[in-house]
C-alpha atoms as a PDB file:
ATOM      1  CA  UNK A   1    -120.791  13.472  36.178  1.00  0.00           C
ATOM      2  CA  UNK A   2    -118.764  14.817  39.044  1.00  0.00           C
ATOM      3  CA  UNK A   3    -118.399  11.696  40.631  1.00  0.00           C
ATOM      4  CA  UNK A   4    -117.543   9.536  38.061  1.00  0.00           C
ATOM      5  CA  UNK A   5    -114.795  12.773  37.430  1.00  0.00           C
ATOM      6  CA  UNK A   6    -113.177  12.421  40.657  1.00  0.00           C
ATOM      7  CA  UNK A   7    -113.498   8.553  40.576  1.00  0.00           C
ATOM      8  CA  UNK A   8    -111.537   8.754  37.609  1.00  0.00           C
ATOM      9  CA  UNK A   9    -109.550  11.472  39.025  1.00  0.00           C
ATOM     10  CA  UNK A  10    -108.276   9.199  42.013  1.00  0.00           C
ATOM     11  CA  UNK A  11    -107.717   6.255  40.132  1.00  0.00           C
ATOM     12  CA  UNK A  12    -104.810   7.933  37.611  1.00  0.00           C
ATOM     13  CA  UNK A  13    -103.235   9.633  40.864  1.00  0.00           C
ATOM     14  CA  UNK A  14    -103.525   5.980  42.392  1.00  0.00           C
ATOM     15  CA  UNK A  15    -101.257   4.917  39.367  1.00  0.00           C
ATOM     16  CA  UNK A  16     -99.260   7.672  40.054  1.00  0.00           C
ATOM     17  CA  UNK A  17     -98.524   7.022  43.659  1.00  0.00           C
ATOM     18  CA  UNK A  18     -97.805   2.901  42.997  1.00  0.00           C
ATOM     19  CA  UNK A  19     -95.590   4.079  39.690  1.00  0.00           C
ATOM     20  CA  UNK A  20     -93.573   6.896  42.018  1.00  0.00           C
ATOM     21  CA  UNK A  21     -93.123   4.353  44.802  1.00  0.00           C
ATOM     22  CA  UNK A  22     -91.772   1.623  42.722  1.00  0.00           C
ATOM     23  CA  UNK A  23     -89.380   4.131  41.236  1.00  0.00           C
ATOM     24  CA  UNK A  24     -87.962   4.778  44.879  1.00  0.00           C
ATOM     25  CA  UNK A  25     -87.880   1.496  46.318  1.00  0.00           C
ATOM     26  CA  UNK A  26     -84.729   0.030  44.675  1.00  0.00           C
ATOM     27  CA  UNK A  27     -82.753   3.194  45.717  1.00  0.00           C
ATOM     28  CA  UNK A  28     -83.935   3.056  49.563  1.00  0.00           C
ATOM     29  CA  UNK A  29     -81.975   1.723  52.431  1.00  0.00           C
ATOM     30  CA  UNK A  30     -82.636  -1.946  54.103  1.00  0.00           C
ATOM     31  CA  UNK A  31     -83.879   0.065  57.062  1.00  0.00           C
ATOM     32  CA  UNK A  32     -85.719   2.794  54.972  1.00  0.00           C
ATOM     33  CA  UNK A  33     -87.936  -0.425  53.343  1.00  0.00           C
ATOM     34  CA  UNK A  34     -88.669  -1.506  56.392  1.00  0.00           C
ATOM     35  CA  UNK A  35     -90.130   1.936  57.920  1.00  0.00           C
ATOM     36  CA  UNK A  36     -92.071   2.483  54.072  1.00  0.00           C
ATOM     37  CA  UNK A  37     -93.213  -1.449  54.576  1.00  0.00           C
ATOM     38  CA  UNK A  38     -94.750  -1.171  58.277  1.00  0.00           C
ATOM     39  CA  UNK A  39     -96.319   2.042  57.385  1.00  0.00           C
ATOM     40  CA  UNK A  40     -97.721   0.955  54.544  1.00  0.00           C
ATOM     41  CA  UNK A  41     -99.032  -2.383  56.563  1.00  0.00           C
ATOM     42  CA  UNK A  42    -100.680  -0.155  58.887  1.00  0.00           C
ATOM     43  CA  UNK A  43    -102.736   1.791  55.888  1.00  0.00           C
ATOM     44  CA  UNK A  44    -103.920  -0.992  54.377  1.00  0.00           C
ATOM     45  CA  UNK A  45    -104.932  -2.821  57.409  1.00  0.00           C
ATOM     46  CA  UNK A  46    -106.977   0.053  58.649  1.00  0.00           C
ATOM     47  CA  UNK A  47    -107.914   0.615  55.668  1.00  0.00           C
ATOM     48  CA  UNK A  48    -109.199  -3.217  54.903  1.00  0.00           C
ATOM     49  CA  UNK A  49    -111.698  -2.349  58.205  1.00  0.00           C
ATOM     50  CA  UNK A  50    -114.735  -1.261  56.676  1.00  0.00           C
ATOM     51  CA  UNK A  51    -116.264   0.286  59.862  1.00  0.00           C
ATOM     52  CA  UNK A  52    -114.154   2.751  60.438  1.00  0.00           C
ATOM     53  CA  UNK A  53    -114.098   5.971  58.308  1.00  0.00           C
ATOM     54  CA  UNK A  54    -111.272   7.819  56.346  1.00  0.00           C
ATOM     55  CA  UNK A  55    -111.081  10.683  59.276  1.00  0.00           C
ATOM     56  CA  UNK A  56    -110.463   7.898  62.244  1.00  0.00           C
ATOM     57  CA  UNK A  57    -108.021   6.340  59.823  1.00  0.00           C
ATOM     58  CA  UNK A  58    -105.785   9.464  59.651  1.00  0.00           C
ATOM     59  CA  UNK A  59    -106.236  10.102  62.628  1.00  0.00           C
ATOM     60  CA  UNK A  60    -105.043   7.038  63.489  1.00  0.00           C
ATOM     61  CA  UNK A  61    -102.382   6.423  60.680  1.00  0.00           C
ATOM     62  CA  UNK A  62    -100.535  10.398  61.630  1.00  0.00           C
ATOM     63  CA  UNK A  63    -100.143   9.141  65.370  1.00  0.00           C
ATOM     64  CA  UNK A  64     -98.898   5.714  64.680  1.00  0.00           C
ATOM     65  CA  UNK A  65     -96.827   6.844  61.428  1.00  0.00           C
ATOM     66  CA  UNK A  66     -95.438   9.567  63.060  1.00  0.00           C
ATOM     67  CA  UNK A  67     -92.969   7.673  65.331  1.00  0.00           C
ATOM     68  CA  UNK A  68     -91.868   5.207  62.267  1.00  0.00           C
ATOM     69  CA  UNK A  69     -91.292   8.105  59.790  1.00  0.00           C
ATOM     70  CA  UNK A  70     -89.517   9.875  62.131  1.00  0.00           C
ATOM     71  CA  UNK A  71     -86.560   7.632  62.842  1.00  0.00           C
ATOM     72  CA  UNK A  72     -85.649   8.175  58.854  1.00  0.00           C
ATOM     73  CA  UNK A  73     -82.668   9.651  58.478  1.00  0.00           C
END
């Protein structure tokens, strides 16, 4: 019952996330979309890689995003 909680849980803060980002994308800068888009790449990619768990991914995702997010302005 837990688990189908947080399942559920996840999926209407998924929404969320994809709602709240489409809200901000039409206001953002040329170079700002660019930054959100590679980011964004990155997660998915890693996250398309079954093998490797959701710790090596953010540990992988806060080194590699960190350089991106930091050239916003």
């Amino acid at each position: 019952m837990l688990d189908k909680n947080f399942d559920r849980q996840i999926g209407t803060t998924h929404r969320r996330l994809v709602k709240a980002m489409d809200g901000r994308v039409g206001a953002m800068s040329l170079e700002t979309k660019e930054r959100y888009f590679a980011v964004l790449s990155m997660l998915v990619g890693k996250l398309e890689e079954p093998e490797k768990s959701l710790r090596e991914i953010a540990q992988e995702m806060i080194a590699e995003a960190a350089s991106v997010i930091f050239l916003e302005p």
